[in-house]
N, C-alpha and C. Protein backbone atom coordinates (compact mmCIF):
# COMPACT_ATOMS: atom_id res chain seq x y z
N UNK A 1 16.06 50.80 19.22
CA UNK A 1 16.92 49.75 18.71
C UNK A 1 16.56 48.40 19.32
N UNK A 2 16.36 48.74 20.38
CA UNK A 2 15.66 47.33 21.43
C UNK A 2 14.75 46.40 21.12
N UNK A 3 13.71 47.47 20.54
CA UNK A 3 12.79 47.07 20.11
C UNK A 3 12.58 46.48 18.49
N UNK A 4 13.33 47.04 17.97
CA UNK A 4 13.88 46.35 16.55
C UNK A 4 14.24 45.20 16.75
N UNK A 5 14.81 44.84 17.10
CA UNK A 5 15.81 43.26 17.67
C UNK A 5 14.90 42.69 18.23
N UNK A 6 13.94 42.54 19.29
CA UNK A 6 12.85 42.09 19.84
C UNK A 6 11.76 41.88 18.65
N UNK A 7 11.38 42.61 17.47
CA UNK A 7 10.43 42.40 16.57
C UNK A 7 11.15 41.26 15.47
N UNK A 8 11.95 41.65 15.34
CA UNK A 8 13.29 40.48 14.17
C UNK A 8 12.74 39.36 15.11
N UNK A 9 13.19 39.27 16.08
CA UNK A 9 13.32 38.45 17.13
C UNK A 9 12.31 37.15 17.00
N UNK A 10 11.14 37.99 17.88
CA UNK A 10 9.81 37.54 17.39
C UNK A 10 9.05 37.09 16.38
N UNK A 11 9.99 37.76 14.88
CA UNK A 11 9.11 37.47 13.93
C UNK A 11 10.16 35.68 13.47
N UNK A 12 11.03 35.43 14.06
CA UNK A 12 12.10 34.72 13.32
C UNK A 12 11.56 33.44 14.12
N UNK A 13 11.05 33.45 15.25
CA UNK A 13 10.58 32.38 16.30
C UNK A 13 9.09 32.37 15.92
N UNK A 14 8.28 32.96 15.53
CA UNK A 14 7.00 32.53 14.84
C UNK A 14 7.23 31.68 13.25
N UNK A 15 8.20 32.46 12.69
CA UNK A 15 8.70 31.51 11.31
C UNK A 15 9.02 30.60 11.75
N UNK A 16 10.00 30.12 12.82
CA UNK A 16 10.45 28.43 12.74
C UNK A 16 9.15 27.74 13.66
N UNK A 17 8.72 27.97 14.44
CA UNK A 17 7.48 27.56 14.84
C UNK A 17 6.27 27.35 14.05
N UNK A 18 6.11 28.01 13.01
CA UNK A 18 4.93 27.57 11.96
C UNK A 18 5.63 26.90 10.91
N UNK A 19 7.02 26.87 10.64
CA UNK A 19 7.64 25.79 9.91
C UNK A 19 7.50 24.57 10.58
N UNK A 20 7.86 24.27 11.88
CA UNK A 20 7.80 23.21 12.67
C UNK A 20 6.77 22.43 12.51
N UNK A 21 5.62 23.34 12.93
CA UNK A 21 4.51 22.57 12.68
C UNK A 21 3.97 22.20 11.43
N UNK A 22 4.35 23.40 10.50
CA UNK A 22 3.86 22.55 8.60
C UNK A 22 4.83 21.06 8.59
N UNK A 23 5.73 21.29 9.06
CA UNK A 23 7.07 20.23 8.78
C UNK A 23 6.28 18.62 9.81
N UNK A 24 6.00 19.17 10.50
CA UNK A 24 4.82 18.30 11.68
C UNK A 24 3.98 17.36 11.10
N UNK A 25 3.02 18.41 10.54
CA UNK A 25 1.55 17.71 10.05
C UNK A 25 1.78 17.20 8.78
N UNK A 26 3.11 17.59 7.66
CA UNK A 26 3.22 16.79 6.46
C UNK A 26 3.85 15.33 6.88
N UNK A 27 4.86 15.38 7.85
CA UNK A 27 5.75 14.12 8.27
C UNK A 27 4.10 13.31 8.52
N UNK A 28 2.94 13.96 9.17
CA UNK A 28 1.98 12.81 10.03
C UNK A 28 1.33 12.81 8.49
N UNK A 29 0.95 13.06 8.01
CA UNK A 29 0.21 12.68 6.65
C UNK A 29 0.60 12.27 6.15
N UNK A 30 1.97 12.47 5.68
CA UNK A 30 2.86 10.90 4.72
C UNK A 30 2.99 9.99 5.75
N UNK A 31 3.19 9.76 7.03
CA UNK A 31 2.81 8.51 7.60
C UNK A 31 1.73 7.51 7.15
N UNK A 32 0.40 8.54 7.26
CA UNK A 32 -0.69 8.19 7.42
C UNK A 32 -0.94 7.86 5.96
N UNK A 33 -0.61 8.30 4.85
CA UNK A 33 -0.25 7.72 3.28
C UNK A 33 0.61 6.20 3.40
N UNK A 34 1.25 6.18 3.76
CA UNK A 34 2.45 5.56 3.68
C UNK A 34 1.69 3.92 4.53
N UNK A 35 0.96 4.18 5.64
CA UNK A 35 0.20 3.12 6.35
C UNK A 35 -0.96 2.81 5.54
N UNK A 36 -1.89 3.43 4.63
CA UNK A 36 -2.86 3.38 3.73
C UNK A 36 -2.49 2.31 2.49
N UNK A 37 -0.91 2.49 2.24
CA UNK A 37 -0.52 2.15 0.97
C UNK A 37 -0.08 0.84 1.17
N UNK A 38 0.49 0.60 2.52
CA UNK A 38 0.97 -0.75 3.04
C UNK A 38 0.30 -1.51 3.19
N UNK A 39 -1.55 -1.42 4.03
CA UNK A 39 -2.65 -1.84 3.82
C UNK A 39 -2.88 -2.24 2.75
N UNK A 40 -3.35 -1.55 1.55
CA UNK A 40 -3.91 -1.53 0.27
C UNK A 40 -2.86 -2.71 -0.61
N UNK A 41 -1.61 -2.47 -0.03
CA UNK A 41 -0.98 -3.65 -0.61
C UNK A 41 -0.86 -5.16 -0.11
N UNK A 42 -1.03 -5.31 1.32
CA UNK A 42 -1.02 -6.60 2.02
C UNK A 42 -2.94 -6.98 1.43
N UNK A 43 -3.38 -5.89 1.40
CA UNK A 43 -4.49 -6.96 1.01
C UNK A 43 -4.81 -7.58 -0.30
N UNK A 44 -4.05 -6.83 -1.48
CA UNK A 44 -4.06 -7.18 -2.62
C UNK A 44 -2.98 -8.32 -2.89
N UNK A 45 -1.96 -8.37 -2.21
CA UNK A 45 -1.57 -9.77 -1.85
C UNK A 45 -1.90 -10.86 -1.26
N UNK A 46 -2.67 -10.55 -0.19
CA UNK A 46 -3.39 -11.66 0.16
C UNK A 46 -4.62 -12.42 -1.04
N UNK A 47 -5.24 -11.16 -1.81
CA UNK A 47 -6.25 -11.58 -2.82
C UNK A 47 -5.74 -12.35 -4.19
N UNK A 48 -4.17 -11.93 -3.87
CA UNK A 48 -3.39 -12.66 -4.90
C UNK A 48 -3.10 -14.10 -4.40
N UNK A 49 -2.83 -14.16 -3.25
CA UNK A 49 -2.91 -15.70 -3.21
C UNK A 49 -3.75 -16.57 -3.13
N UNK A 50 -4.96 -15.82 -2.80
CA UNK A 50 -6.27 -16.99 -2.24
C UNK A 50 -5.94 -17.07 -4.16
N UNK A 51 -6.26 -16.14 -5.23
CA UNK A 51 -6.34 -16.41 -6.53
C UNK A 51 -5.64 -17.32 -6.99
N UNK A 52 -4.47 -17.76 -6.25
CA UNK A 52 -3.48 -18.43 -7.01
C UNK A 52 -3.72 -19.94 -6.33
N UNK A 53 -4.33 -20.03 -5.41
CA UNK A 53 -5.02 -21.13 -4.77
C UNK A 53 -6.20 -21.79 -5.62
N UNK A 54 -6.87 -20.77 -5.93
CA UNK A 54 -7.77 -21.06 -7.00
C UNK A 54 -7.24 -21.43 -8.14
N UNK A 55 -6.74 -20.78 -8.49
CA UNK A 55 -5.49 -21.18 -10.04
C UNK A 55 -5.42 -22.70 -10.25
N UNK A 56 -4.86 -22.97 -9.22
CA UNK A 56 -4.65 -24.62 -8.73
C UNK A 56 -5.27 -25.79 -8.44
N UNK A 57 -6.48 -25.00 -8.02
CA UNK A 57 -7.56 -25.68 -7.96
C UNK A 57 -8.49 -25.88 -9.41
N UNK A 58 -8.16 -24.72 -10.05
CA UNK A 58 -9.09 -24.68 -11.64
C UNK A 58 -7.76 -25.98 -12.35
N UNK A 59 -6.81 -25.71 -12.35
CA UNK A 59 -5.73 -26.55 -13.23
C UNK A 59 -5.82 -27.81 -13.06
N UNK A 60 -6.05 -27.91 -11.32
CA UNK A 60 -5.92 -29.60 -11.02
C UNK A 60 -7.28 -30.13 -11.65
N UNK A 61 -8.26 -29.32 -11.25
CA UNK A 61 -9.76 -30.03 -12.09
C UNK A 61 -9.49 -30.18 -13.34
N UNK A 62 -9.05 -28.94 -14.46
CA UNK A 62 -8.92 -29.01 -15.60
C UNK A 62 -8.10 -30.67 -15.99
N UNK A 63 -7.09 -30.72 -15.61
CA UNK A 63 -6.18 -32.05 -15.44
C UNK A 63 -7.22 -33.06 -15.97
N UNK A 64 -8.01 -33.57 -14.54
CA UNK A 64 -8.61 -34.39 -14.07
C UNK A 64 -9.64 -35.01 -15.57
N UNK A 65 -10.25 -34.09 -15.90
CA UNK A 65 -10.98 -33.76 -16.63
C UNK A 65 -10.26 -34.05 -17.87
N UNK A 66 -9.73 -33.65 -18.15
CA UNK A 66 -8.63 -33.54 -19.42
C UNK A 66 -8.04 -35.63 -19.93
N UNK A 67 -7.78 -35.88 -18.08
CA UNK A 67 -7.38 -37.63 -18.36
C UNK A 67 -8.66 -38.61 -18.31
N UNK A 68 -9.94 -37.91 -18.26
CA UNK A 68 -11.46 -38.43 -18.23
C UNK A 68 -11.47 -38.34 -19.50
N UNK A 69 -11.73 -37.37 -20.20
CA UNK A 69 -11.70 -37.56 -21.71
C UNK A 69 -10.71 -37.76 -22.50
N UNK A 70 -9.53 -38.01 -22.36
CA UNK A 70 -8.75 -39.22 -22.84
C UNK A 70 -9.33 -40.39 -22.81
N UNK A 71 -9.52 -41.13 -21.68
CA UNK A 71 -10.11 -42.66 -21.38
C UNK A 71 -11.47 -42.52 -22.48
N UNK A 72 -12.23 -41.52 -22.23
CA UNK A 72 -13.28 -41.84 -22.73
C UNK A 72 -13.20 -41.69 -24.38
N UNK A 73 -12.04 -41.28 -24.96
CA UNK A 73 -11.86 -41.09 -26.76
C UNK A 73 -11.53 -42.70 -27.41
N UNK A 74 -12.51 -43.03 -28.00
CA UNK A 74 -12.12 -44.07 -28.64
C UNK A 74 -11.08 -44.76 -29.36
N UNK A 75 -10.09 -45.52 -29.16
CA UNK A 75 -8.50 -45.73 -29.47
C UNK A 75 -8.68 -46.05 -31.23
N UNK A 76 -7.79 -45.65 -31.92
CA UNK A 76 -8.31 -45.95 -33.13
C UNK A 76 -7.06 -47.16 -33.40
């Protein structure tokens, strides 16, 4: 009987111990997702703004350009 209870025993403390650790290494891999994704997004924001810097820079030339050939259209 002793030994029944000792095998239950044993087998019930290897189950939560290899749960522990599956429960372990998924928590560290969705970390490690979760830090990948935060990356992947600060840099695509950053690429969004240098773009939108550019944006501004294409518009203000466009402008510029735009009141050059005005002046230069002959007034009728």
């Amino acid at each position: 009987m002793i030994e029944l209870i000792a095998a239950t025993g044993g087998a019930l403390l290897t189950a939560i111990f290899v749960s522990a650790g599956s429960l372990s290494y998924r928590g560290k891999k969705n970390r490690e997702d979760v830090v990948s994704l935060l990356t992947k997004v600060e840099l695509i924001s950053d690429k969004m703004d240098d773009m939108h810097a550019d944006m501004r820079d294409i518009y203000g030339r466009l402008n510029s350009l735009d009141i050059a050939v005005a002046e230069l259209r002959p007034k009728r």
